[in-house]
PDB file of N, CA and C in Angstrom:
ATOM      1  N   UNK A   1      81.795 127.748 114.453  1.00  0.00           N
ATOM      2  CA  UNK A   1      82.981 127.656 113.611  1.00  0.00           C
ATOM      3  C   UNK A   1      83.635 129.037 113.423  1.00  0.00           C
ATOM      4  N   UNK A   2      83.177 129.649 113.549  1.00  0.00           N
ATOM      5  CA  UNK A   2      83.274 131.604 113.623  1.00  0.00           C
ATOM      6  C   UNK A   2      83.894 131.981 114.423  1.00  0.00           C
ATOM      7  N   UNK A   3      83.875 131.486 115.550  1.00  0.00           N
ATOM      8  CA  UNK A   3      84.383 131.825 116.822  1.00  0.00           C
ATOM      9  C   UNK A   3      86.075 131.138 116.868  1.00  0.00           C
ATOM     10  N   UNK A   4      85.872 130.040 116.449  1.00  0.00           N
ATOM     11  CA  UNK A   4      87.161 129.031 116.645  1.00  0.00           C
ATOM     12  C   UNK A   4      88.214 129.653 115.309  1.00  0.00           C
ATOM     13  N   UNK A   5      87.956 130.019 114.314  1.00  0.00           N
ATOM     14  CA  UNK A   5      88.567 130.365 113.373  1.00  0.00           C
ATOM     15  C   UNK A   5      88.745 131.775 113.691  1.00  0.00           C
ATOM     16  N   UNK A   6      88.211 132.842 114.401  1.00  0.00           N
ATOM     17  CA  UNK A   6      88.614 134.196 114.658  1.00  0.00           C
ATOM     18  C   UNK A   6      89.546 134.207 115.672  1.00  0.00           C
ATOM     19  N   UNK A   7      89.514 133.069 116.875  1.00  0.00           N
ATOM     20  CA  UNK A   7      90.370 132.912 118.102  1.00  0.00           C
ATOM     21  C   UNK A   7      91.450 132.331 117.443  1.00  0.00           C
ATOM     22  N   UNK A   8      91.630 131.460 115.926  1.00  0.00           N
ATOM     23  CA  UNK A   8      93.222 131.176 115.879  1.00  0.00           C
ATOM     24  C   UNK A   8      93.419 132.197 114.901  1.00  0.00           C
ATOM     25  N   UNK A   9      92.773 132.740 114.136  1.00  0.00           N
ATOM     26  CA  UNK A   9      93.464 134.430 113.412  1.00  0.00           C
ATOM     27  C   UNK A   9      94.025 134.331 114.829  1.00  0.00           C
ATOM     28  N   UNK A  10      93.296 135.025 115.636  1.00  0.00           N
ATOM     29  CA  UNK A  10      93.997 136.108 116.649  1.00  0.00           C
ATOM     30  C   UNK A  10      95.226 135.624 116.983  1.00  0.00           C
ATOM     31  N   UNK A  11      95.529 134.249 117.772  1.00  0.00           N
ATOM     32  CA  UNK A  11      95.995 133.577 118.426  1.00  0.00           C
ATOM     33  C   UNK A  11      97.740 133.227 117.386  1.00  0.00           C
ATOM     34  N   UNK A  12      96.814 132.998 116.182  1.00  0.00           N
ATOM     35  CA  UNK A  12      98.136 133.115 114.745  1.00  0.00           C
ATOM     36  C   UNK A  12      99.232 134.371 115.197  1.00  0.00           C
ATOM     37  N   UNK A  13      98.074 135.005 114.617  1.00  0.00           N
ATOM     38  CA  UNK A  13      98.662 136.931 114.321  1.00  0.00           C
ATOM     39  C   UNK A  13      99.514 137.599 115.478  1.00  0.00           C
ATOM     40  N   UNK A  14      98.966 137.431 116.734  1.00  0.00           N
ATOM     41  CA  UNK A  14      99.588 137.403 117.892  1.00  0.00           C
ATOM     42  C   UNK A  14     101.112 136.351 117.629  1.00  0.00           C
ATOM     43  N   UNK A  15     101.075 135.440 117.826  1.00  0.00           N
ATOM     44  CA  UNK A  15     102.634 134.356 117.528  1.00  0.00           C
ATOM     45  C   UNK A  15     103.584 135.020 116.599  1.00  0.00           C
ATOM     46  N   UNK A  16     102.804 135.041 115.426  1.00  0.00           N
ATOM     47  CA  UNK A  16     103.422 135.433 114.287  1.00  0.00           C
ATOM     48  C   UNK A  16     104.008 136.971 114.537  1.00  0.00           C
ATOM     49  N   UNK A  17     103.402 137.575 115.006  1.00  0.00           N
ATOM     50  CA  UNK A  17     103.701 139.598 115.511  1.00  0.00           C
ATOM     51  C   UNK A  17     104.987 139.502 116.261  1.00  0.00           C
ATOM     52  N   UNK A  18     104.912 138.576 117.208  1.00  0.00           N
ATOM     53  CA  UNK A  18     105.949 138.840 118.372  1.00  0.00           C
ATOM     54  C   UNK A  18     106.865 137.810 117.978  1.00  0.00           C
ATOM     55  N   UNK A  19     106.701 136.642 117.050  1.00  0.00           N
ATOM     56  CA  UNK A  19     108.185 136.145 116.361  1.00  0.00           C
ATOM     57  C   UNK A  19     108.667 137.164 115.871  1.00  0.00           C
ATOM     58  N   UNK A  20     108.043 138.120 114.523  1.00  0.00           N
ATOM     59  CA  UNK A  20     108.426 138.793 113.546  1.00  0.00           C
ATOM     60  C   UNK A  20     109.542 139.901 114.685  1.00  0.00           C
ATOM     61  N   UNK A  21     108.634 140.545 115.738  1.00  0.00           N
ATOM     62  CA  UNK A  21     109.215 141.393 116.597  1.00  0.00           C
ATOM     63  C   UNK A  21     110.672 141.256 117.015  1.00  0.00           C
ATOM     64  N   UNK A  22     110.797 139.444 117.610  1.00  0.00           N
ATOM     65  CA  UNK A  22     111.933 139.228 118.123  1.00  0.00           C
ATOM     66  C   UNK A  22     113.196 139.227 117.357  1.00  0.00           C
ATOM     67  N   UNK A  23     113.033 139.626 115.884  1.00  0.00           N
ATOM     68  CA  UNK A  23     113.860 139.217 115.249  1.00  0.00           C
ATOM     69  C   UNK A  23     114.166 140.813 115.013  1.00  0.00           C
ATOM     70  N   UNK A  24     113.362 141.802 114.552  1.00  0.00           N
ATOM     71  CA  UNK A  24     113.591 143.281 114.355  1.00  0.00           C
ATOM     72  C   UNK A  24     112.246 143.553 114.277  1.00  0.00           C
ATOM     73  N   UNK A  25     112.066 145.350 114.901  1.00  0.00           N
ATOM     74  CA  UNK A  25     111.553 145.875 114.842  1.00  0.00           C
ATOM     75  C   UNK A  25     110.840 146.606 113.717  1.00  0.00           C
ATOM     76  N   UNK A  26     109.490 147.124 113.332  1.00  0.00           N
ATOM     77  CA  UNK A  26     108.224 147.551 112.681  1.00  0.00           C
ATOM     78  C   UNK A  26     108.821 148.111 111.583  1.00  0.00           C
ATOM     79  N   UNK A  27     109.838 149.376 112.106  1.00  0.00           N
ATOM     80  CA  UNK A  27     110.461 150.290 111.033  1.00  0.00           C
ATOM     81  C   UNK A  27     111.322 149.909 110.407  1.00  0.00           C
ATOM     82  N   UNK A  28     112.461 148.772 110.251  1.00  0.00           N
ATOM     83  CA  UNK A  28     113.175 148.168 109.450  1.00  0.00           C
ATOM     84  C   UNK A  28     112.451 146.848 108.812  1.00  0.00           C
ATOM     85  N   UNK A  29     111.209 146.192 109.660  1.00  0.00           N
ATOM     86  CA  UNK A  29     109.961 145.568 108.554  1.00  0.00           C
ATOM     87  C   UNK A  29     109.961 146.324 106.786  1.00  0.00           C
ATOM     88  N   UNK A  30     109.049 147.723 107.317  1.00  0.00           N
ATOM     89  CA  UNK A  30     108.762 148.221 106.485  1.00  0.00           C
ATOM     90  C   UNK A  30     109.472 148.963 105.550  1.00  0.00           C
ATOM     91  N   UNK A  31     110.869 149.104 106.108  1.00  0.00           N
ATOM     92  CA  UNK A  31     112.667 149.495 105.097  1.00  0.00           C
ATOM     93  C   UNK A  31     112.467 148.861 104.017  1.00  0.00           C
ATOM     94  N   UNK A  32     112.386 147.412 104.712  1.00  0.00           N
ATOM     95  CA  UNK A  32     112.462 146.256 103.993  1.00  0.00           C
ATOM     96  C   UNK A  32     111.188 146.009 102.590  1.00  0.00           C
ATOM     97  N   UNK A  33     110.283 146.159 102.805  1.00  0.00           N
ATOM     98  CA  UNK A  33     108.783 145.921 102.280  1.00  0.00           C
ATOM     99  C   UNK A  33     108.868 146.954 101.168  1.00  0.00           C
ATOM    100  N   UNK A  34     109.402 148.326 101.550  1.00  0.00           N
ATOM    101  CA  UNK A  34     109.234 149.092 100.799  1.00  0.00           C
ATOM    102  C   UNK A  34     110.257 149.237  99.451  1.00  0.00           C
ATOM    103  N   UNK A  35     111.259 148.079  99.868  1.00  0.00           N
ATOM    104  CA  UNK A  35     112.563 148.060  98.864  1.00  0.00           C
ATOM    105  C   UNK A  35     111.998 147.428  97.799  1.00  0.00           C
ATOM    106  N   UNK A  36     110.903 146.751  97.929  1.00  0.00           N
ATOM    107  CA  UNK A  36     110.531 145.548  96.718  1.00  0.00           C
ATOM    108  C   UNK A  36     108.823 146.216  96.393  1.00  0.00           C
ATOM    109  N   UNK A  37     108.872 146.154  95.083  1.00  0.00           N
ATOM    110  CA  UNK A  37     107.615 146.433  94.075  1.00  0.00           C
ATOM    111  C   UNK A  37     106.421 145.739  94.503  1.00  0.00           C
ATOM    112  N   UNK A  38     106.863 144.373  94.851  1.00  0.00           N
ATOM    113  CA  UNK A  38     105.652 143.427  95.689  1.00  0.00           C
ATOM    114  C   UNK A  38     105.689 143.820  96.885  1.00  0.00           C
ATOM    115  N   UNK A  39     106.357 144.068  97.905  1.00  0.00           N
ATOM    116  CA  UNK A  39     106.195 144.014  98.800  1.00  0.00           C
ATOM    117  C   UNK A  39     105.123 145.879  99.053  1.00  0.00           C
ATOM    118  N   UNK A  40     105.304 146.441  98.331  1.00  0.00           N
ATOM    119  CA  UNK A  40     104.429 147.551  98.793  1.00  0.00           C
ATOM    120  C   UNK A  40     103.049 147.514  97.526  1.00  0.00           C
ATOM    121  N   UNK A  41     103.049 146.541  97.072  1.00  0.00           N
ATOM    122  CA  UNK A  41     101.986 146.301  96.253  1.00  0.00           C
ATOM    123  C   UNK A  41     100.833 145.599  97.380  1.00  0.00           C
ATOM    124  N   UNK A  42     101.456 144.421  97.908  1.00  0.00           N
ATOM    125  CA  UNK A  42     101.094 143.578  99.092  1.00  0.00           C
ATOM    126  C   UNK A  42     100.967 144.462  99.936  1.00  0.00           C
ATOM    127  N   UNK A  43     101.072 145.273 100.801  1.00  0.00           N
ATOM    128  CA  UNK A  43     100.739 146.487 101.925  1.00  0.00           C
ATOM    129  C   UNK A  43     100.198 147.587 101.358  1.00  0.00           C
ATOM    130  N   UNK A  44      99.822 147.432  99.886  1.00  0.00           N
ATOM    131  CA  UNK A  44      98.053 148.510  99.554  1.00  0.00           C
ATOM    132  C   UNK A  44      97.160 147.582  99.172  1.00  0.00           C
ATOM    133  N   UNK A  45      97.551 146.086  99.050  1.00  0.00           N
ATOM    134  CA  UNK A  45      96.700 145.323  99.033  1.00  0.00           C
ATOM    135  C   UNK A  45      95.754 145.350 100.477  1.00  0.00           C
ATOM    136  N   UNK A  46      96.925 145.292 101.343  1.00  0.00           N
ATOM    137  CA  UNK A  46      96.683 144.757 102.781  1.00  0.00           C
ATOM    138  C   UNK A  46      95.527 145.599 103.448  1.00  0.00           C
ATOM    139  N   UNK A  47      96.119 146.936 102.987  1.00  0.00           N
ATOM    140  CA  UNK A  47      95.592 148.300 103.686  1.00  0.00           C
ATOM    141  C   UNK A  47      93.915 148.796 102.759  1.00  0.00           C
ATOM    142  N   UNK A  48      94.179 148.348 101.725  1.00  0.00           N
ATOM    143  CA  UNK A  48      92.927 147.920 100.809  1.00  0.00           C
ATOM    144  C   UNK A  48      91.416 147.236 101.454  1.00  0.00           C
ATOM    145  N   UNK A  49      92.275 146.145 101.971  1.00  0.00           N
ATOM    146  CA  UNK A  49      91.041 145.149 102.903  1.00  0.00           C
ATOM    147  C   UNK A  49      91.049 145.460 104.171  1.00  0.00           C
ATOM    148  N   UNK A  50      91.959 146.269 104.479  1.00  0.00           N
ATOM    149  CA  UNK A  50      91.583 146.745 106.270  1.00  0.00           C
ATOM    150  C   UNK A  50      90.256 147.636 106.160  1.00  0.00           C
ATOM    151  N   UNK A  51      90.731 149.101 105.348  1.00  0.00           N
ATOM    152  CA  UNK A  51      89.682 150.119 105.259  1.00  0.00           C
ATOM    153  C   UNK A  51      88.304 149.196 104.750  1.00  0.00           C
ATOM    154  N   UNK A  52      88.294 148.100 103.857  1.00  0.00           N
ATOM    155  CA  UNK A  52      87.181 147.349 103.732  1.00  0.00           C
ATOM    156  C   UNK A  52      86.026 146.896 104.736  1.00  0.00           C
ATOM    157  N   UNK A  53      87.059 146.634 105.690  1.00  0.00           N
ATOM    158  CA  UNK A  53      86.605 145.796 106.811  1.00  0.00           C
ATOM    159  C   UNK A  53      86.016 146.926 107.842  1.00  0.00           C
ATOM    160  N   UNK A  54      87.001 148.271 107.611  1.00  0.00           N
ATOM    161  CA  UNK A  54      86.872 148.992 108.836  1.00  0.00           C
ATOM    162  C   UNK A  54      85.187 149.972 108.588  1.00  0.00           C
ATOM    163  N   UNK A  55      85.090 149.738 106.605  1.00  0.00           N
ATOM    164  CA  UNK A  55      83.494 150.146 106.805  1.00  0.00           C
ATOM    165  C   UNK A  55      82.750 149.267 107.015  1.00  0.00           C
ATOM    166  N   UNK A  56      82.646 148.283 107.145  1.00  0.00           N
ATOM    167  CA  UNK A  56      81.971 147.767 107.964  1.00  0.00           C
ATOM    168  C   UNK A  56      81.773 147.547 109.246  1.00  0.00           C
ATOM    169  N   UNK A  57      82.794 148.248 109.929  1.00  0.00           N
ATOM    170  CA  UNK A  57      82.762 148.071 111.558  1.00  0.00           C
ATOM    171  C   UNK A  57      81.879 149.592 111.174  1.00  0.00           C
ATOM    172  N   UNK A  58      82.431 150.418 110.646  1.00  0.00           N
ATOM    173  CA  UNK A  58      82.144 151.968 111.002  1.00  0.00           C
ATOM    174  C   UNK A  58      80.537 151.609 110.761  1.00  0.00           C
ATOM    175  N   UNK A  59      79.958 151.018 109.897  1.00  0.00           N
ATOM    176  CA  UNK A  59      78.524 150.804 109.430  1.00  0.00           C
ATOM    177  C   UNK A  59      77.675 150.063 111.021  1.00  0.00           C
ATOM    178  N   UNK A  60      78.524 149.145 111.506  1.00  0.00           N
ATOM    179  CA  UNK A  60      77.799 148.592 112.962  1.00  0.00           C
ATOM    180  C   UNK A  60      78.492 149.382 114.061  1.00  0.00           C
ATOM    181  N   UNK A  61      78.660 150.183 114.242  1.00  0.00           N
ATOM    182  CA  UNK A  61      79.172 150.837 115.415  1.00  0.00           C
ATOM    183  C   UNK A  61      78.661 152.153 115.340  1.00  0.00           C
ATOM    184  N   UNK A  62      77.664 152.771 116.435  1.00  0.00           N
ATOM    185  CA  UNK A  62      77.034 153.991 116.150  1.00  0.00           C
ATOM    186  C   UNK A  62      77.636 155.181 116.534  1.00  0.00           C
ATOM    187  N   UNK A  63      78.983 155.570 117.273  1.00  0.00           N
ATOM    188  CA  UNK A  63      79.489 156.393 118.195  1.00  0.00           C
ATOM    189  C   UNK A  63      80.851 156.903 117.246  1.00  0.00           C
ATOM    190  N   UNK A  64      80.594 157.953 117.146  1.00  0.00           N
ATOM    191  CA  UNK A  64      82.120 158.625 115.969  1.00  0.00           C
ATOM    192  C   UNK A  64      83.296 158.009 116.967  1.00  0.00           C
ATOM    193  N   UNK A  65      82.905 158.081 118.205  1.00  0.00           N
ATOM    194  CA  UNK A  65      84.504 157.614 119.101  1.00  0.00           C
ATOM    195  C   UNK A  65      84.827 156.227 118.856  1.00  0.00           C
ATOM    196  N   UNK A  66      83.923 155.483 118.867  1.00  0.00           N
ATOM    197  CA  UNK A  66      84.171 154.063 118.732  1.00  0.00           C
ATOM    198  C   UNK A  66      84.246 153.984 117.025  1.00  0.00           C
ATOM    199  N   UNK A  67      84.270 154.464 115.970  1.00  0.00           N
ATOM    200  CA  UNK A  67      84.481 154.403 114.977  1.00  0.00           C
ATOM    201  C   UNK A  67      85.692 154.556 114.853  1.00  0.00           C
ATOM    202  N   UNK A  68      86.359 156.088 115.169  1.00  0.00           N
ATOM    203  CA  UNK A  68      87.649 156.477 115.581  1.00  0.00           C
ATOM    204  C   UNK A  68      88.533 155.703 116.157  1.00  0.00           C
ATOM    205  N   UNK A  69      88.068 154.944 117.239  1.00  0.00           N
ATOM    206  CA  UNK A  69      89.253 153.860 118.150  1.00  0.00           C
ATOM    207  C   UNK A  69      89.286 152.602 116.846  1.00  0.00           C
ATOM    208  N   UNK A  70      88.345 152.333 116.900  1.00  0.00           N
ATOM    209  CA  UNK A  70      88.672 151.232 115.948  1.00  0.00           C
ATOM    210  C   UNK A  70      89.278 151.459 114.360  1.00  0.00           C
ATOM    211  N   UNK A  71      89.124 152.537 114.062  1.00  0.00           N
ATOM    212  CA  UNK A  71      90.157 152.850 112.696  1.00  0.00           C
ATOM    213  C   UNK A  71      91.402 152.532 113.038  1.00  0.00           C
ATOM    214  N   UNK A  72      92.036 153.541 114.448  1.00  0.00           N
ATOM    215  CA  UNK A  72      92.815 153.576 114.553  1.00  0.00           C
ATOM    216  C   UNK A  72      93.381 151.957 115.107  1.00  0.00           C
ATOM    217  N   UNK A  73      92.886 151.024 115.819  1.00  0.00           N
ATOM    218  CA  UNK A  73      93.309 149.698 116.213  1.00  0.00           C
ATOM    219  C   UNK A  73      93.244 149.043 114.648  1.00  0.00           C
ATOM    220  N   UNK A  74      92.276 149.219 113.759  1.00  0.00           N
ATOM    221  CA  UNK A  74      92.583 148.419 112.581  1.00  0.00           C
ATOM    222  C   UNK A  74      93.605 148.453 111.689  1.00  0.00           C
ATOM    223  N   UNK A  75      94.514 149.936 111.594  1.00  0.00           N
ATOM    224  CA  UNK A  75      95.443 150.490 110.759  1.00  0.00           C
ATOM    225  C   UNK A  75      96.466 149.765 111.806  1.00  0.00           C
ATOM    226  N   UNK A  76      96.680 150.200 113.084  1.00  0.00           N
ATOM    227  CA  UNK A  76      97.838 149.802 113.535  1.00  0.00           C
ATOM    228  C   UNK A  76      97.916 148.368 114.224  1.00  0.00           C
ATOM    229  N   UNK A  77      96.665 147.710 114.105  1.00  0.00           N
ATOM    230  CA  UNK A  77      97.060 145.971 114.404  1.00  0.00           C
ATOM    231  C   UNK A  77      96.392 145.176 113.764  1.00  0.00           C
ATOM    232  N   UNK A  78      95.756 146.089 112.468  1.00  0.00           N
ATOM    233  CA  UNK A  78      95.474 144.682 111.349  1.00  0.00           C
ATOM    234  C   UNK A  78      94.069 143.473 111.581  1.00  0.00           C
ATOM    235  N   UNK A  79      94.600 142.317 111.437  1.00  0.00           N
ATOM    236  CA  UNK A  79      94.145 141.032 112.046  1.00  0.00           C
ATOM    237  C   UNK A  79      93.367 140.759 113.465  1.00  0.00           C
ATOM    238  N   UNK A  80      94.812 141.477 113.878  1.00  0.00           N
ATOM    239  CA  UNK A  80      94.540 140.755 115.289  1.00  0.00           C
ATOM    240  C   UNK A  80      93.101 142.082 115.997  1.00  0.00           C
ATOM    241  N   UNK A  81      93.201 143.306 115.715  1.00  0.00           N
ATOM    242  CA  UNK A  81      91.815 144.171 116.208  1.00  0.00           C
ATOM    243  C   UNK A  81      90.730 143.552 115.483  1.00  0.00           C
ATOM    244  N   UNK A  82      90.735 143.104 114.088  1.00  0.00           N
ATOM    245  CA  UNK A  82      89.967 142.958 114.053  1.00  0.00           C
ATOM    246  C   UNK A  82      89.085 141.592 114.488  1.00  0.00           C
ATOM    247  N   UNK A  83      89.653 140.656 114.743  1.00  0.00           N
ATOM    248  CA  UNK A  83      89.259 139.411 115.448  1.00  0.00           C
ATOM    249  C   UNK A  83      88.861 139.675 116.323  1.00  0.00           C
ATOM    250  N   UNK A  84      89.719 140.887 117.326  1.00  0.00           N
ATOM    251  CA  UNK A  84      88.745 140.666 118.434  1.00  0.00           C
ATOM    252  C   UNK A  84      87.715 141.624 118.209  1.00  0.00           C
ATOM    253  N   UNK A  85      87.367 142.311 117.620  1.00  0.00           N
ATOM    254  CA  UNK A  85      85.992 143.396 116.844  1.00  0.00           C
ATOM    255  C   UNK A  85      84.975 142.248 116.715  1.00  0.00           C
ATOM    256  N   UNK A  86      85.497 141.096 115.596  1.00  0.00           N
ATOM    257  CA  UNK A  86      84.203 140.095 115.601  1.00  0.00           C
ATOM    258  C   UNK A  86      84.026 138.605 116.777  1.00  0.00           C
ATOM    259  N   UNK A  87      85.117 138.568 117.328  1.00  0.00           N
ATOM    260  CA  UNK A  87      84.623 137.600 118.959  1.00  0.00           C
ATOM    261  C   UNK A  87      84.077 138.674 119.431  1.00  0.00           C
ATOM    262  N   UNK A  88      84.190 139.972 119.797  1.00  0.00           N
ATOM    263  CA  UNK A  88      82.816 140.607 120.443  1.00  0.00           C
ATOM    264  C   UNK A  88      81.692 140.348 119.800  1.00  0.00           C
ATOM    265  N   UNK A  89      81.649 140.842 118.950  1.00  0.00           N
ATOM    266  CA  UNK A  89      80.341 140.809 118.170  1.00  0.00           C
ATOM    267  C   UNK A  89      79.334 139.269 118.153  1.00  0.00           C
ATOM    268  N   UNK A  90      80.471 138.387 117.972  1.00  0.00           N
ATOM    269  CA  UNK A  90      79.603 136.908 117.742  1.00  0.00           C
ATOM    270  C   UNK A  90      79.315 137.191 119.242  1.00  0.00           C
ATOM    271  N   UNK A  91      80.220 137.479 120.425  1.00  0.00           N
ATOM    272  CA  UNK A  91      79.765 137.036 121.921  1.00  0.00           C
ATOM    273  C   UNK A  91      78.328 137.715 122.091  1.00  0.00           C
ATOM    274  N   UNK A  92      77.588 138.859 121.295  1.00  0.00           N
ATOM    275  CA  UNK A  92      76.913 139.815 121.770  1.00  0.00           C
ATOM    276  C   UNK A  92      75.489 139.556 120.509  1.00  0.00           C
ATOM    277  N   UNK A  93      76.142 138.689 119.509  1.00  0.00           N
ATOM    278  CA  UNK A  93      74.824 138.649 118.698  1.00  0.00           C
ATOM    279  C   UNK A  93      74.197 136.903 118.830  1.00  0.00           C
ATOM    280  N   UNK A  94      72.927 137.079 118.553  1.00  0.00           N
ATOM    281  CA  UNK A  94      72.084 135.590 118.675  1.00  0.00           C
ATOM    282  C   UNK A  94      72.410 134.683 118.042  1.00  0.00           C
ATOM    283  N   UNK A  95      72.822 135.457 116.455  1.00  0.00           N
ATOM    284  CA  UNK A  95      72.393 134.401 115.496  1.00  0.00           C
ATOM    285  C   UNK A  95      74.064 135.253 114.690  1.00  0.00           C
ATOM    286  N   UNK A  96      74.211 134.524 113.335  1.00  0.00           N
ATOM    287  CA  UNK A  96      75.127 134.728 112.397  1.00  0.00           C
ATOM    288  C   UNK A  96      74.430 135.925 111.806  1.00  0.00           C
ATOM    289  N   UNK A  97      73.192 135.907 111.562  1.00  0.00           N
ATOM    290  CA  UNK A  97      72.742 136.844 111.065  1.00  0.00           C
ATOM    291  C   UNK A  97      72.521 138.236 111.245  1.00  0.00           C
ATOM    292  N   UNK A  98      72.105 138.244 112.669  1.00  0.00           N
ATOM    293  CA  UNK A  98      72.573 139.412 113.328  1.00  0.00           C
ATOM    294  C   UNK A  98      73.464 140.064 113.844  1.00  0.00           C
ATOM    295  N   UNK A  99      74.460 139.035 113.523  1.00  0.00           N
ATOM    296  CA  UNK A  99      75.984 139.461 114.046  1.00  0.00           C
ATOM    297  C   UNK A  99      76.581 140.610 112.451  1.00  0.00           C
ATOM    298  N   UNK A 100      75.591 139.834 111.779  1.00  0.00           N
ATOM    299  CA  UNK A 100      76.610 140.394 110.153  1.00  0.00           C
ATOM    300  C   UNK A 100      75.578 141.459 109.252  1.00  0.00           C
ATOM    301  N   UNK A 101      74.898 142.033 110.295  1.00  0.00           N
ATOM    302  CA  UNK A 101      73.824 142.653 109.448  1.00  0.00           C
ATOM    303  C   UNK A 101      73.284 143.827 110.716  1.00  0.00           C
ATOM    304  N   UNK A 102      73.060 143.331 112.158  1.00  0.00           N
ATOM    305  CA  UNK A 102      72.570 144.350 112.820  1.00  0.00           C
ATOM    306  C   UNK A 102      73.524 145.569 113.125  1.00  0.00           C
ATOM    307  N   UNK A 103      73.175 146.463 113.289  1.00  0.00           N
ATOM    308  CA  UNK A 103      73.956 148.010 113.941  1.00  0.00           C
ATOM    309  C   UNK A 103      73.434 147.425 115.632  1.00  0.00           C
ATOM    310  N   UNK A 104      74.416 148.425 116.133  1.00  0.00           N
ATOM    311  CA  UNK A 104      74.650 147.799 117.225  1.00  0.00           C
ATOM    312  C   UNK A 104      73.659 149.395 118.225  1.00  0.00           C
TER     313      UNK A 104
END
């Protein structure tokens, strides 16, 4: 069920990225986001649960470089790096348990 629910994040986030795209670009997104009290409340929310997530990659990933790449893929694609961070991980661990607990 892990697997199927991380492949439609991805599969979402991806659709949803490149609708949002076709309509305007990243830097008039965030013009926009930043004009409203919620909307940059919601993007330290957002950025709140990335760095969340990203100690926990940094905690299973032993290599400062691969810590580094993946900061940087989590800040600049969110969702969608990190889905595919955990379809690797489920592809590479036995159990649920070791997927969410072993260092790699």
């Amino acid at each position: 069920m892990l697997k199927l629910f991380y492949v439609l994040v991805l599969m979402i986030m991806i659709g949803v990225s490149t609708w949002a795209s076709l309509q305007s670009n990243v830097i008039e997104g965030f013009q926009y986001l930043f004009a409203d009290r919620w909307g940059i409340a919601t993007l330290f929310d957002t950025y709140f649960s990335f760095f969340t997530i990203y100690l926990w990659i940094a905690y299973k990933e032993t290599s400062m470089k691969a810590k580094a790449l993946w900061f940087l893929l989590i800040c600049s694609l969110g969702s969608i790096a990190f889905s595919v961070f955990i379809l690797r991980e489920l592809a590479r661990s036995k159990s649920v348990e070791q997927f969410l607990c072993q260092k790699r």
